[in-house]
C-alpha atoms as a PDB file:
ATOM      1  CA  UNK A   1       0.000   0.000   0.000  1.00  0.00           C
ATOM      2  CA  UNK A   2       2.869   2.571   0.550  1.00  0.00           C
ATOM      3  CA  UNK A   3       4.081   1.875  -2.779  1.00  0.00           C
ATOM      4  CA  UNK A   4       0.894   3.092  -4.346  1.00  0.00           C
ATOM      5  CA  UNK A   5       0.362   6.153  -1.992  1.00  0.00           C
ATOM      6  CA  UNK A   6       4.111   6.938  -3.597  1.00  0.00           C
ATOM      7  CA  UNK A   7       2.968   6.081  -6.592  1.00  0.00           C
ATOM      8  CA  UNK A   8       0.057   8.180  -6.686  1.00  0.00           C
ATOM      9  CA  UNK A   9       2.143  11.353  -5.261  1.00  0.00           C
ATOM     10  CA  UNK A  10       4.333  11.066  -7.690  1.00  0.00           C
ATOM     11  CA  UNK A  11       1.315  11.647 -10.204  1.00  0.00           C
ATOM     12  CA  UNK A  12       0.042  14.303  -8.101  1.00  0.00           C
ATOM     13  CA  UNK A  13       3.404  16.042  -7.748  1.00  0.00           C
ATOM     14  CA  UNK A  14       3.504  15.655 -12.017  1.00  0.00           C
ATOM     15  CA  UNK A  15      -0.338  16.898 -12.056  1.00  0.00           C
ATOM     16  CA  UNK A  16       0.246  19.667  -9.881  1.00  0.00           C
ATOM     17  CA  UNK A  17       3.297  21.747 -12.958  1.00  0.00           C
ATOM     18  CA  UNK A  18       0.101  21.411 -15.055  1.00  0.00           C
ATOM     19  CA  UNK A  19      -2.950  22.075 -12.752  1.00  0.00           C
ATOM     20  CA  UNK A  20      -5.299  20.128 -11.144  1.00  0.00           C
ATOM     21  CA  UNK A  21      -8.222  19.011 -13.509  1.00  0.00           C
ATOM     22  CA  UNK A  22      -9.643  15.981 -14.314  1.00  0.00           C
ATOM     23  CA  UNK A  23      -7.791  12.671 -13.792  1.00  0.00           C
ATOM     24  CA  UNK A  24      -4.947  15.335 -11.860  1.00  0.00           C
ATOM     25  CA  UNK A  25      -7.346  16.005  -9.297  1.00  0.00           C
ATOM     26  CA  UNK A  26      -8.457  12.408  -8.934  1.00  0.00           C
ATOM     27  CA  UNK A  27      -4.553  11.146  -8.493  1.00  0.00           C
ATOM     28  CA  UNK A  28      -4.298  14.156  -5.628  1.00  0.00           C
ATOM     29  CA  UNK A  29      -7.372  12.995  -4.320  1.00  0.00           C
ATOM     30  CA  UNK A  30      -6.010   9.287  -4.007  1.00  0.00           C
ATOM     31  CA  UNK A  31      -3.076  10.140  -2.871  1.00  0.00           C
ATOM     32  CA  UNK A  32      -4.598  12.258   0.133  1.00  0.00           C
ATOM     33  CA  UNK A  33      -6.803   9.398   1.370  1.00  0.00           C
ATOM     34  CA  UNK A  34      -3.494   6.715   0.921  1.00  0.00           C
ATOM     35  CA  UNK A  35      -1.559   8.822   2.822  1.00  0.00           C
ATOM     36  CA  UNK A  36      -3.939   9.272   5.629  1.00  0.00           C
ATOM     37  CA  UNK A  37      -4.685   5.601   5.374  1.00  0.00           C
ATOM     38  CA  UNK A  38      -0.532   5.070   5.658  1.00  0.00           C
ATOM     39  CA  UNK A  39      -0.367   7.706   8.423  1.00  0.00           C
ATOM     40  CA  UNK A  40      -3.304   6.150  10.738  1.00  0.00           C
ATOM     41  CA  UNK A  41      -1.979   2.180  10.350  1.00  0.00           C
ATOM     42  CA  UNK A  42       1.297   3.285  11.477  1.00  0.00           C
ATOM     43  CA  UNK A  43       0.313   4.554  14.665  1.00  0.00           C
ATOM     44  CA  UNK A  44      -1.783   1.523  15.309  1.00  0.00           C
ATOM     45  CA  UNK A  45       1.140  -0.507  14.695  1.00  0.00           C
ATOM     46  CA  UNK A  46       3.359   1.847  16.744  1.00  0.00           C
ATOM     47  CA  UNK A  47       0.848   1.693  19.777  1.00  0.00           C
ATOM     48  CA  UNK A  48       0.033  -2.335  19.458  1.00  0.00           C
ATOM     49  CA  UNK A  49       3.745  -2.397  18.500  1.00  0.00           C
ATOM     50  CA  UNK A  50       4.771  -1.532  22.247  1.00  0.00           C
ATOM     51  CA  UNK A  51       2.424  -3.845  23.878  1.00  0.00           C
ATOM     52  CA  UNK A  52       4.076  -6.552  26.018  1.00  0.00           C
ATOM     53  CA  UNK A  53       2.709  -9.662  27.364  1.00  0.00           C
ATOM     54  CA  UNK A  54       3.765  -9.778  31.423  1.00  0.00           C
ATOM     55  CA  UNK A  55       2.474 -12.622  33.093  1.00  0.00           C
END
């Protein structure tokens, strides 16, 4: 999944020298969303991450 939130900034970075319109706007769109997607499973992992078993 991090390879296609790259992926799709990389098109947004490309759409954004010739304006947002159309499929541009769509790839920023994605891009957003992956990256908040990306953002919010790494903090779950980082919490759960920490978590130890003590018996």
């Amino acid at each position: 999944m991090l390879n296609l939130a790259v992926l799709f900034f990389i098109i947004a970075v490309v759409a954004a020298v010739f304006g947002f319109a159309g499929i541009a706007g769509t790839a920023a769109g994605l891009a957003q969303i992956l990256f908040v997607v990306f953002v919010v499973l790494f903090v779950i992992s980082l919490i759960f991450g920490r978590r130890t078993l003590s018996r």
